[in-house]
Protein backbone atom coordinates (compact mmCIF):
# COMPACT_ATOMS: atom_id res chain seq x y z
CA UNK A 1 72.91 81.45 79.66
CA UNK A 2 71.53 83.57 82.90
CA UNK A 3 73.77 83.10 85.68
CA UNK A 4 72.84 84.44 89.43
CA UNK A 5 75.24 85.11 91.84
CA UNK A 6 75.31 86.02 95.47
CA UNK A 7 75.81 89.51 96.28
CA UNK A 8 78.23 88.58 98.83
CA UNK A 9 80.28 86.19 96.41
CA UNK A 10 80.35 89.30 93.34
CA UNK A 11 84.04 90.34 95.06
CA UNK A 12 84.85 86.43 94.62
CA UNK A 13 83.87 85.38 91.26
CA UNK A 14 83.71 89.13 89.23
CA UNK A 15 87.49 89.48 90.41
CA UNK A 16 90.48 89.70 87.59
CA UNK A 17 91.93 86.29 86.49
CA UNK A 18 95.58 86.41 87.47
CA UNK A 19 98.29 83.44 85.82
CA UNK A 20 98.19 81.69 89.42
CA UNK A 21 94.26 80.97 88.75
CA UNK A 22 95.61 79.29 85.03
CA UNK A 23 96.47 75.64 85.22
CA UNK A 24 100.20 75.01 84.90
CA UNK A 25 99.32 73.03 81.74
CA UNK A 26 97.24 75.80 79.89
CA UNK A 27 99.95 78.65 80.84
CA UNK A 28 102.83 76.32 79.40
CA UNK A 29 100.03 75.40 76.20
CA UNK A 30 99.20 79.58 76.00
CA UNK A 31 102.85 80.90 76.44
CA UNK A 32 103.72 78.08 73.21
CA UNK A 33 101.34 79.79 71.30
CA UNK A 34 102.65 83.16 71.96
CA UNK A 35 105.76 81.95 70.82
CA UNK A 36 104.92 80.46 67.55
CA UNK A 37 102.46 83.61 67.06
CA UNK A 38 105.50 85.55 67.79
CA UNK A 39 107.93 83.88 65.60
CA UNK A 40 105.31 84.16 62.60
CA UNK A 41 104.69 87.68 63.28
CA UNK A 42 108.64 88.34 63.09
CA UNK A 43 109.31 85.97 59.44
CA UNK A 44 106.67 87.33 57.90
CA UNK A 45 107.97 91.12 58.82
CA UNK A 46 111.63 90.07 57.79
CA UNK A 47 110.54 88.00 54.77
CA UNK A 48 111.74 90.44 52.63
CA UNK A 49 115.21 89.84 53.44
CA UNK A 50 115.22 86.78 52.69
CA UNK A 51 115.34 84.06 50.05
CA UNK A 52 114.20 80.85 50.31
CA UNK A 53 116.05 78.09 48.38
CA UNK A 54 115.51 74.57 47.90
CA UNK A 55 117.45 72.39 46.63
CA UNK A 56 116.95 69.17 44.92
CA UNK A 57 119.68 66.02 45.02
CA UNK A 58 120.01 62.98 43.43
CA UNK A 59 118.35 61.27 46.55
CA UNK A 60 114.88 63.10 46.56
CA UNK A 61 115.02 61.72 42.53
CA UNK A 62 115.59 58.31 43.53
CA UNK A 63 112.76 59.01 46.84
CA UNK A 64 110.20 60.61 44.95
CA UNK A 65 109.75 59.01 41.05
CA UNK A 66 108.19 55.98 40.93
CA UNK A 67 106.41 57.15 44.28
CA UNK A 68 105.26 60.60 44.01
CA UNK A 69 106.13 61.65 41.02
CA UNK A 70 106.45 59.93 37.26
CA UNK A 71 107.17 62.72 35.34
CA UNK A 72 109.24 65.66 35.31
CA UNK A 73 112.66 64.78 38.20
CA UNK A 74 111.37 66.65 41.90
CA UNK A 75 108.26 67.84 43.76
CA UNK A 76 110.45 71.27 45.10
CA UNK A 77 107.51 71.19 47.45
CA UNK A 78 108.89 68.03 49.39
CA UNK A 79 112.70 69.36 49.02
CA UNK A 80 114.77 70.45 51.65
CA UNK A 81 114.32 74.66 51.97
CA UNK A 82 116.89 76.75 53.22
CA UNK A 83 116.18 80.09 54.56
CA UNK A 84 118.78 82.57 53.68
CA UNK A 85 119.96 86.48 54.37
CA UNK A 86 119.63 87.72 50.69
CA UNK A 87 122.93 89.70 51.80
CA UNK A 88 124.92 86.77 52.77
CA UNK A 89 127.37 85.91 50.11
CA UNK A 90 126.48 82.76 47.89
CA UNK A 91 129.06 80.95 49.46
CA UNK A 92 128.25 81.16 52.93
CA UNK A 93 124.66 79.37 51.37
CA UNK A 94 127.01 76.18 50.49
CA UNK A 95 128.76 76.18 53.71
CA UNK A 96 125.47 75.53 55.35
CA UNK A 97 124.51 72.71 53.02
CA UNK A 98 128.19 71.06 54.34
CA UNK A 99 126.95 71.22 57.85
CA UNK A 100 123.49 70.05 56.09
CA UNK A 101 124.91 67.01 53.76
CA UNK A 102 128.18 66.83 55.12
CA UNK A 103 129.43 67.43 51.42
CA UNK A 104 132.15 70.04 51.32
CA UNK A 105 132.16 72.98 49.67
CA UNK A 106 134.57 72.36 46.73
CA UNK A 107 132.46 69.05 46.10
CA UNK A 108 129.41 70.84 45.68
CA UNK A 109 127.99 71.87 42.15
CA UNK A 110 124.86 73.93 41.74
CA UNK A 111 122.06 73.98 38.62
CA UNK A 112 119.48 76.49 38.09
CA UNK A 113 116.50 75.53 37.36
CA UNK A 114 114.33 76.43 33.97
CA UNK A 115 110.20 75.97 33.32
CA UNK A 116 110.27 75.53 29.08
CA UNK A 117 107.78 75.85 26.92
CA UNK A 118 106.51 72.66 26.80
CA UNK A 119 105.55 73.36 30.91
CA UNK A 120 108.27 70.74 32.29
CA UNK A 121 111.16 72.23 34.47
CA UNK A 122 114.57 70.66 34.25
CA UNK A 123 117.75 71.96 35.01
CA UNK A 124 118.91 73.91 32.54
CA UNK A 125 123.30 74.78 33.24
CA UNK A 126 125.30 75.28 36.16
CA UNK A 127 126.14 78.31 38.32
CA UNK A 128 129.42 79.88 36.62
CA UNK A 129 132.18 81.06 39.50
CA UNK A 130 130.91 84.90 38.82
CA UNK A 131 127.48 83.91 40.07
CA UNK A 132 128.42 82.09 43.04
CA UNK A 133 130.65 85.26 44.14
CA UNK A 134 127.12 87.04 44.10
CA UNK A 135 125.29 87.44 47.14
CA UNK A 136 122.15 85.17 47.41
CA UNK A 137 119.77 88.36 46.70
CA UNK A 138 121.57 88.86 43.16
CA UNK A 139 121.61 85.63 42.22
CA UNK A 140 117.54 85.06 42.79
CA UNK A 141 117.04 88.27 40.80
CA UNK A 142 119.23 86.97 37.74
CA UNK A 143 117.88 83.60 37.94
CA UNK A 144 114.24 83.94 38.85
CA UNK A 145 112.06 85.73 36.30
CA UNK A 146 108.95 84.94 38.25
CA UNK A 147 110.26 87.05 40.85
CA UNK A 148 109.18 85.09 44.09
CA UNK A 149 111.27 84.58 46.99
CA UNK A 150 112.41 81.39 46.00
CA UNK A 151 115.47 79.76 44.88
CA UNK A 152 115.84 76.44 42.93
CA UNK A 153 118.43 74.90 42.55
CA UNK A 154 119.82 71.10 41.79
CA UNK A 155 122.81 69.71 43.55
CA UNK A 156 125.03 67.75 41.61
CA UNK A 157 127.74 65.42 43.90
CA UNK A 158 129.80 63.15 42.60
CA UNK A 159 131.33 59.91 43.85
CA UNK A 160 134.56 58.55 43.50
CA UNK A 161 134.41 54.08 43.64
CA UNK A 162 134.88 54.80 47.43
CA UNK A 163 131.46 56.56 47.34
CA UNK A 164 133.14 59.05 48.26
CA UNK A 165 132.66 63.14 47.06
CA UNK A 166 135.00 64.17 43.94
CA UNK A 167 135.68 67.20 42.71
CA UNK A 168 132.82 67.81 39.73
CA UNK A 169 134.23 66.79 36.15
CA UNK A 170 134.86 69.93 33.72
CA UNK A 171 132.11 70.69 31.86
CA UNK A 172 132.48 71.83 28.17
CA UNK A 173 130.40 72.84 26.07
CA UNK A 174 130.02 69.35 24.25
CA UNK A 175 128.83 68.00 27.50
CA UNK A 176 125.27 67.21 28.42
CA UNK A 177 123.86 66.13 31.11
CA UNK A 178 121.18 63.64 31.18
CA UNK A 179 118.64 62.24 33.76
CA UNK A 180 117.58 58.32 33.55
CA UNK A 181 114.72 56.39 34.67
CA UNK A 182 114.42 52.70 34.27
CA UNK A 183 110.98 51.08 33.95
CA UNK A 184 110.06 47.44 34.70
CA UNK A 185 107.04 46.39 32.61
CA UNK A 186 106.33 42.66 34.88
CA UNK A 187 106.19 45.04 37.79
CA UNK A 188 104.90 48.01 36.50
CA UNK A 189 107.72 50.49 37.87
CA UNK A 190 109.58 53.43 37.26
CA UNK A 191 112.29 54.33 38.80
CA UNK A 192 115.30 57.01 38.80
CA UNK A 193 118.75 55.07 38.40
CA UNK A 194 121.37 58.26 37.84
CA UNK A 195 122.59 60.58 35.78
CA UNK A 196 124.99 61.00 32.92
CA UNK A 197 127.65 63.33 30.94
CA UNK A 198 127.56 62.19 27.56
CA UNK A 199 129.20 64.40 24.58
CA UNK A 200 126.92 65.62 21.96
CA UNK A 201 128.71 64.10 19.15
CA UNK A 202 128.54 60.85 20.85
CA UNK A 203 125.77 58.06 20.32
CA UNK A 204 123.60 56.08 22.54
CA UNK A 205 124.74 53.06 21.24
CA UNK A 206 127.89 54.48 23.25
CA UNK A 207 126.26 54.31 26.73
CA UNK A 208 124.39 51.37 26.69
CA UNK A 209 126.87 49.20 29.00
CA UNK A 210 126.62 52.16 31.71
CA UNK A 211 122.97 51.87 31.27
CA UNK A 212 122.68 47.98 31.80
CA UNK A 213 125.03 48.12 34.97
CA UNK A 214 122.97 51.26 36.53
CA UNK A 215 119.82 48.80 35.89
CA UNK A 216 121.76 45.57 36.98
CA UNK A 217 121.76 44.26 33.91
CA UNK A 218 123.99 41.85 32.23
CA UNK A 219 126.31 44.17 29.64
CA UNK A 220 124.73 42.85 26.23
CA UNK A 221 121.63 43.67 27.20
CA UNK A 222 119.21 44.70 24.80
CA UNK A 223 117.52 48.06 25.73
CA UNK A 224 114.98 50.62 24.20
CA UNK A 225 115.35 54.03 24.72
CA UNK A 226 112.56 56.81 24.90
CA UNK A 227 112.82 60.59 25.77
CA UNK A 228 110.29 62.23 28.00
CA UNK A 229 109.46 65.25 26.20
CA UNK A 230 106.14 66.75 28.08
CA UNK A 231 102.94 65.11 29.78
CA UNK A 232 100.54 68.10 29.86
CA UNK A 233 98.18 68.32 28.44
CA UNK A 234 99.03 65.21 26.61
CA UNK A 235 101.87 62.98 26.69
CA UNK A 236 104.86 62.96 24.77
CA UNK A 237 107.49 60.08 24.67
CA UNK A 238 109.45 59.33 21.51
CA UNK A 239 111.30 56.58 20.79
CA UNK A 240 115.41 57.22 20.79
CA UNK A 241 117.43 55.84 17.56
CA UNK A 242 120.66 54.69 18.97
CA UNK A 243 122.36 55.39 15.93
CA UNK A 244 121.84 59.28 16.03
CA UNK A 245 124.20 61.54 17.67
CA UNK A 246 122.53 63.26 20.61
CA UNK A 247 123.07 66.03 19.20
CA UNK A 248 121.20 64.85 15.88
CA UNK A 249 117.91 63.79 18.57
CA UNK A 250 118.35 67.12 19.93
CA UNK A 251 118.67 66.32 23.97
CA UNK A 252 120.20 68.94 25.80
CA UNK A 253 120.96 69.45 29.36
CA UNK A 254 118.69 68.47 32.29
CA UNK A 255 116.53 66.33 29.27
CA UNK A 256 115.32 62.66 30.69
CA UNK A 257 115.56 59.15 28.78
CA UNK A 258 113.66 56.41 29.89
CA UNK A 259 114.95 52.88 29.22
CA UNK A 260 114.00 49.04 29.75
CA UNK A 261 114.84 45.59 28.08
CA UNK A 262 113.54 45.28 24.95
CA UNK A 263 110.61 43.27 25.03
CA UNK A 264 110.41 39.77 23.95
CA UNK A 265 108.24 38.90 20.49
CA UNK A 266 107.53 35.63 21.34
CA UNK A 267 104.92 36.74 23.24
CA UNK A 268 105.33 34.27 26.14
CA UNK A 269 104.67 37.21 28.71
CA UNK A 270 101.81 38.87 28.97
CA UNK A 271 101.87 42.17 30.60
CA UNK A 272 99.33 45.32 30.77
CA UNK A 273 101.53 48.08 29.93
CA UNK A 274 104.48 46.54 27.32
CA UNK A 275 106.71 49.78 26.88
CA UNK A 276 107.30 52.78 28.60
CA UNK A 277 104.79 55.32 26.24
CA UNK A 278 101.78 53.15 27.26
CA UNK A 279 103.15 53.04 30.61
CA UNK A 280 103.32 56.74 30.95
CA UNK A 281 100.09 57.42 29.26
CA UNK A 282 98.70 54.89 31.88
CA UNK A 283 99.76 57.08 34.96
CA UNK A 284 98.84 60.15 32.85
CA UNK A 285 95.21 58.94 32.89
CA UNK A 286 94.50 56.78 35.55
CA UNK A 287 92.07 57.67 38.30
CA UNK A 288 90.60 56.47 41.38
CA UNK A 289 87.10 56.82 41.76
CA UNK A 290 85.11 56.89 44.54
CA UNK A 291 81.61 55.50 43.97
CA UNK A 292 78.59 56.15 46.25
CA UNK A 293 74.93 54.51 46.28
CA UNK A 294 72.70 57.38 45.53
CA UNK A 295 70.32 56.43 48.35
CA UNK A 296 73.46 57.02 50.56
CA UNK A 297 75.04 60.04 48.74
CA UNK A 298 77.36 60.83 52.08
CA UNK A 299 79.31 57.42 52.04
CA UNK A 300 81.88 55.81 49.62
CA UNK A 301 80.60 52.14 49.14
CA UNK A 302 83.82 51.09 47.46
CA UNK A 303 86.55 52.96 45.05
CA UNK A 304 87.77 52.10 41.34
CA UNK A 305 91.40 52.64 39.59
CA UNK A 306 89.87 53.73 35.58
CA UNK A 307 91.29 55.45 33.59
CA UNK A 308 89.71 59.06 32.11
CA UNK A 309 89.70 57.52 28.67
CA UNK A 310 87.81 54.80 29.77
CA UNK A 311 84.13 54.82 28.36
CA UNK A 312 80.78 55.18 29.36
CA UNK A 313 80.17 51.20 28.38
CA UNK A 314 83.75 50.55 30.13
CA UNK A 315 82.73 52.11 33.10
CA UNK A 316 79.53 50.68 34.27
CA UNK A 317 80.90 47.64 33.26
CA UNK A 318 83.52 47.94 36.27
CA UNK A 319 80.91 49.07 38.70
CA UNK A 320 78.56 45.78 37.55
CA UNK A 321 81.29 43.71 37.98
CA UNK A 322 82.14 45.37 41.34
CA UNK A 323 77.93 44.82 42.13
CA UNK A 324 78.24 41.57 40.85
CA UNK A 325 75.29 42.34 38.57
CA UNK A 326 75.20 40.59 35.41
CA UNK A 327 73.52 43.31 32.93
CA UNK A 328 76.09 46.86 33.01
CA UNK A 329 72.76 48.04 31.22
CA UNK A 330 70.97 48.41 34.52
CA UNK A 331 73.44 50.47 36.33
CA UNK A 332 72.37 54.64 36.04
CA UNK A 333 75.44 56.66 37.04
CA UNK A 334 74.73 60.41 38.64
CA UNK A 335 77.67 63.18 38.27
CA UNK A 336 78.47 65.24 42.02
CA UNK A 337 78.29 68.78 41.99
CA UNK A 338 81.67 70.03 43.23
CA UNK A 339 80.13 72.98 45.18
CA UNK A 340 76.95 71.63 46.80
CA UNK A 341 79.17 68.57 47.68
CA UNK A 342 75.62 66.70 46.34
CA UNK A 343 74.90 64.50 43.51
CA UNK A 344 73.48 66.61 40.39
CA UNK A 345 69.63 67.06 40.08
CA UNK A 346 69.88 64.99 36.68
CA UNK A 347 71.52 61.38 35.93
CA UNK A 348 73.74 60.67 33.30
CA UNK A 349 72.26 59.69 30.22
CA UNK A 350 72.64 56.35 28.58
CA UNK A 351 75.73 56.70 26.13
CA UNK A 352 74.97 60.22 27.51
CA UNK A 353 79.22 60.99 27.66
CA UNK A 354 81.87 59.88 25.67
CA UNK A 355 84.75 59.78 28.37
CA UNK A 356 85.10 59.16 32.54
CA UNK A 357 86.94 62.84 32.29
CA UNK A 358 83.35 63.69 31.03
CA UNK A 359 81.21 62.30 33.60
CA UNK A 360 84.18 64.11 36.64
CA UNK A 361 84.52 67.41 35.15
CA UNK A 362 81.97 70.17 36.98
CA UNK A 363 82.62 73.58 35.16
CA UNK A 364 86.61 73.86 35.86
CA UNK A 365 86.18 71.65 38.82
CA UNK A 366 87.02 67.99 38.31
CA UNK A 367 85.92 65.89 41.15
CA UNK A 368 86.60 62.06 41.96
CA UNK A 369 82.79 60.93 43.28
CA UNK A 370 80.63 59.38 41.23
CA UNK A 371 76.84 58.05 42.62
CA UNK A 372 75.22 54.64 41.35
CA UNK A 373 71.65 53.37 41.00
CA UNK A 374 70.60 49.51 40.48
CA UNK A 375 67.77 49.69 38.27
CA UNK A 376 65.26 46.85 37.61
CA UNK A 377 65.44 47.60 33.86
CA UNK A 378 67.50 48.76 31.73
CA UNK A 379 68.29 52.28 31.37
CA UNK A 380 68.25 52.72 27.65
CA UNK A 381 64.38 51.11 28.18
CA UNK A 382 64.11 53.40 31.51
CA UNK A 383 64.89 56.19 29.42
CA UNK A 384 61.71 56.09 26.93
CA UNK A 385 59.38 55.91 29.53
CA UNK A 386 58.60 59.10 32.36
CA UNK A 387 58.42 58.43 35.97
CA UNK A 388 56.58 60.29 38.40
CA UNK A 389 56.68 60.45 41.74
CA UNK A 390 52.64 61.31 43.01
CA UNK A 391 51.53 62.05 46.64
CA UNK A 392 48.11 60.88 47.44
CA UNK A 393 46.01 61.95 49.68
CA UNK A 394 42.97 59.96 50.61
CA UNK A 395 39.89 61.28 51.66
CA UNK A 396 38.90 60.42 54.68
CA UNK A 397 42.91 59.23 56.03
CA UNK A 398 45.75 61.37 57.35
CA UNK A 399 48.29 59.01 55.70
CA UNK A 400 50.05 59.97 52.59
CA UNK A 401 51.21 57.47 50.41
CA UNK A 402 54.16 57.94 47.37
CA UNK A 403 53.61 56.24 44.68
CA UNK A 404 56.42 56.12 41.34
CA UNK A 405 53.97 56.13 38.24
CA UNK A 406 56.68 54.71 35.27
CA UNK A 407 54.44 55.39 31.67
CA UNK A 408 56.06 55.78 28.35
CA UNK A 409 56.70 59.39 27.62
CA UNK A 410 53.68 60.10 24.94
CA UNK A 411 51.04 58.98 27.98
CA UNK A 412 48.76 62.32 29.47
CA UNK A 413 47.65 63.12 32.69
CA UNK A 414 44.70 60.44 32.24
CA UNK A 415 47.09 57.34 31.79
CA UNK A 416 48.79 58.29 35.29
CA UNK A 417 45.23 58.39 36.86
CA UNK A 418 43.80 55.17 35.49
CA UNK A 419 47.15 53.57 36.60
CA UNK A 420 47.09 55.47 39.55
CA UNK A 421 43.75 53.85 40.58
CA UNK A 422 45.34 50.51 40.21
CA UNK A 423 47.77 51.33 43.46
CA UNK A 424 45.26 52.61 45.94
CA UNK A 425 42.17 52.31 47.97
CA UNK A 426 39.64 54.81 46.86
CA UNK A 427 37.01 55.34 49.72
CA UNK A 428 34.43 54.45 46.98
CA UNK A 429 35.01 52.53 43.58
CA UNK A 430 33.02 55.43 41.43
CA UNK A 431 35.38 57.90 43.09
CA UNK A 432 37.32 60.57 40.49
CA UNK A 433 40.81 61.38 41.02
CA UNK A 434 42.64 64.64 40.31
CA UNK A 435 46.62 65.72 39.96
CA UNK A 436 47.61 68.66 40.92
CA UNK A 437 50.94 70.85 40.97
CA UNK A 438 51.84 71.86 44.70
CA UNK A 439 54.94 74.36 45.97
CA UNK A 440 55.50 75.08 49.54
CA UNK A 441 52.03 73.49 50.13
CA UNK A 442 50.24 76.45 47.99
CA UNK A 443 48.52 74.77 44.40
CA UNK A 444 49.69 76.17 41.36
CA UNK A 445 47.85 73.67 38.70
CA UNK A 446 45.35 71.52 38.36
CA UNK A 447 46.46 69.20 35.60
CA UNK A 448 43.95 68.98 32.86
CA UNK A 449 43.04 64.86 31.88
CA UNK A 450 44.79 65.21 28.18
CA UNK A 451 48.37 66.66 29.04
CA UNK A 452 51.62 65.23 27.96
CA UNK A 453 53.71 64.29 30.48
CA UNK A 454 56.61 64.06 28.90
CA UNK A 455 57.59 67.60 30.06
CA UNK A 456 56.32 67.59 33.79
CA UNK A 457 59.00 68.28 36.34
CA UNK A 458 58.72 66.92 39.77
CA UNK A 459 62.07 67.25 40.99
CA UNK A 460 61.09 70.85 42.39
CA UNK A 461 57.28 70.30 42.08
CA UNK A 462 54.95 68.28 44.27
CA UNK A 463 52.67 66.08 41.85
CA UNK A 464 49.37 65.71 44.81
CA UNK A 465 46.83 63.12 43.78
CA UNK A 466 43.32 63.50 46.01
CA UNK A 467 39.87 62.65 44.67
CA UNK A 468 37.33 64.47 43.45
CA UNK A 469 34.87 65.89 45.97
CA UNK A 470 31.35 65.10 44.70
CA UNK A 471 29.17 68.74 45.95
């Protein structure tokens, strides 16, 4: 923009802008931003001498499964982080969880952390008294192979029948600990309910009562019990004989058992999800899609909870029912294209994918958007025949009309014309009509009367249809 200014006023307005010209509210706004700029500029230069560690309680358990989470025990992304000297001795680290948690220092018992093979990460044994008399640094390097600046750890408190902390019980060798989660088939839920000590040589059968009062059971409750073994890629949940030793089912420490009341044969209640496998595999599966008309490919028109097992058939049977429409035959379903943030060039084919996954996945993207089209017939029937979109251009009017020729695929060029003539007004009823192959308004074809169009493309191609100029 071209700005003139007196030559009188160039003292006045070219002058330097001192902080009494600022608005009180921009310097207070400007000097916060220094600050914060400041403070980020000075963590990330120190960062090396510290260690971040975040630590994991029974209460973000109980917060996040069920809610956030289903599998695995913690998000350590929504934990609270501590930010430590790596010098400072390990115990000055618990002293500031007891101004934290208000949990005292000789209450307080810490678990590392271990990712195993199968991908999950549970915690794995406590911190021995050596490690604790380690400085923070020391202990990251011994515990974290991955070498970050991170800490994990699990905080085990326990209560007395005051509620009260306790000193932590001895742990031998013979003891595990085990995480439970109890799940609720008429509603659907899962939910964390505690954790145990149980001996290795002992049973399940041995636990049950504890079990039924954590869930509010009566104590002769009947319960099934499954371990959660992995959910990636697939998942894994076995069913737990209560007649083995846990030992002889091979559960270790930081391993999680999933239990509810054994469901009823009778069969009087029906619910969706009857044990906690299908349950799991549910979650596991189930995803929300967002479906968008194809005419409007920038808005959701309404969203979907399927599952990425579901079917072709299974899903345009939700979206009719959604549309009300009474033939899922006449819905055509388009993929998006995670990068142009458009729907793909080319539908999906009748039966075309076996899977939802199939219809989500773009290269190693999987997106959550799929685009619909009503059709007036039937896809599979859509399918055998080719439809064209031709541009005609009259001869003695500006106007340009589209016209969608629908033949079956064997037709040639001559079928589109004859039906062609059926749509327009030629400016005499002897006139000829010719189809031609535009780009960027520059002809690259003049189509001759007997070609196929089965193999005609005018997705990037113009089809033009003008008459034939008699000379």
């Amino acid at each position: 923009m071209l700005v003139y200014i007196r030559e009188s006023d160039k003292d006045k307005i070219m002058c330097n802008v001192d902080e009494k010209d600022i608005a009180e509210h921009l310097r207070i706004r400007l000097k916060k931003e220094q600050e914060e700029k400041e403070h980020k500029k000075k963590e990330k230069a120190e960062a090396h001498l510290y260690t971040i560690i975040k630590v994991a309680r029974d209460e973000d358990l109980k917060e996040q499964i069920g809610k956030n989470i289903y599998f695995d025990l913690v998000d350590h992304e929504k934990v609270r982080s501590f930010r430590i000297q790596k010098q400072l001795p390990f115990t000055s680290f618990k002293e500031e969880v007891t101004k934290e948690y208000g949990i005292p220092v000789q209450f307080q018992r810490f678990w590392l952390w271990a990712k195993r093979q199968n991908h999950t990460y549970r915690p794995n044994r406590p911190l021995g008294p050596h490690e604790e008399a380690q400085s923070v640094g020391q202990l990251r390097e011994v515990s974290n192979k991955a070498h970050n600046a991170e800490l994990k750890l699990f905080l085990e408190v326990d209560t007395g029948l005051d509620l009260r902390p306790i000193h932590p019980t001895e742990k031998s060798k013979e003891d595990i600990l085990l995480f439970f989660k109890f799940y609720n088939p008429e509603k659907e839920e899962l939910c964390f309910v505690g954790r145990l000590f149980v001996k290795a040589l002992g049973k399940p059968s041995e636990i049950l009562t504890k079990l039924n009062e954590m869930a509010g059971f009566a104590q002769n409750e009947e319960i099934e019990l499954y371990e959660e073994i992995k959910f990636e890629p697939n998942v894994m949940c076995e069913h737990i004989d209560k007649k083995l030793t846990f030992r002889a089912s091979q559960l270790e420490d930081g391993d999680i058992i999933c239990f509810q009341k054994s469901p009823v044969s009778n069969g009087e209640t029906q619910v969706r999800y009857p044990n906690i496998p299908s349950f799991l595999e549910y979650v596991h599966n189930r995803q929300v899609v967002h479906f968008r008309s194809l005419e409007k490919p920038k808005d959701d028109d309404f969203c979907l909870e399927l599952s990425k097992l579901h079917t072709y058939d299974d899903v345009v049977e939700r979206v009719a029912r959604q549309l009300s429409l009474d033939d899922p035959s006449k819905i055509r379903l388009t993929s998006h294209n995670c990068y142009s943030q458009q729907p793909k060039p080319q539908p999906i084919r009748y039966r075309g994918v076996e899977h939802l996954l199939d219809m989500l996945v773009h290269y190693n993207q999987t997106s959550d958007i799929l685009y619909y089209e009503v059709l007036d017939i039937p896809l599979p029937e859509l399918q055998c025949l080719k439809t064209l979109k031709v541009a005609f251009h009259h001869a003695t009017k500006d106007e340009v009309v589209i016209h969608s020729i629908r033949l079956p695929k064997n037709c040639t060029i001559s079928d589109v014309i004859t039906d062609l003539k059926t749509k327009v007004e030629l400016s005499n009823p002897d006139a000829e009509l010719r189809l031609l192959e535009v780009f960027y308004h520059k002809i690259y074809k003049i189509f001759p009367p007997h070609e196929k169009i089965e193999n005609i493309n005018d997705q990037y191609w113009t089809l033009r249809a003008e008459e034939v100029c008699d000379i």
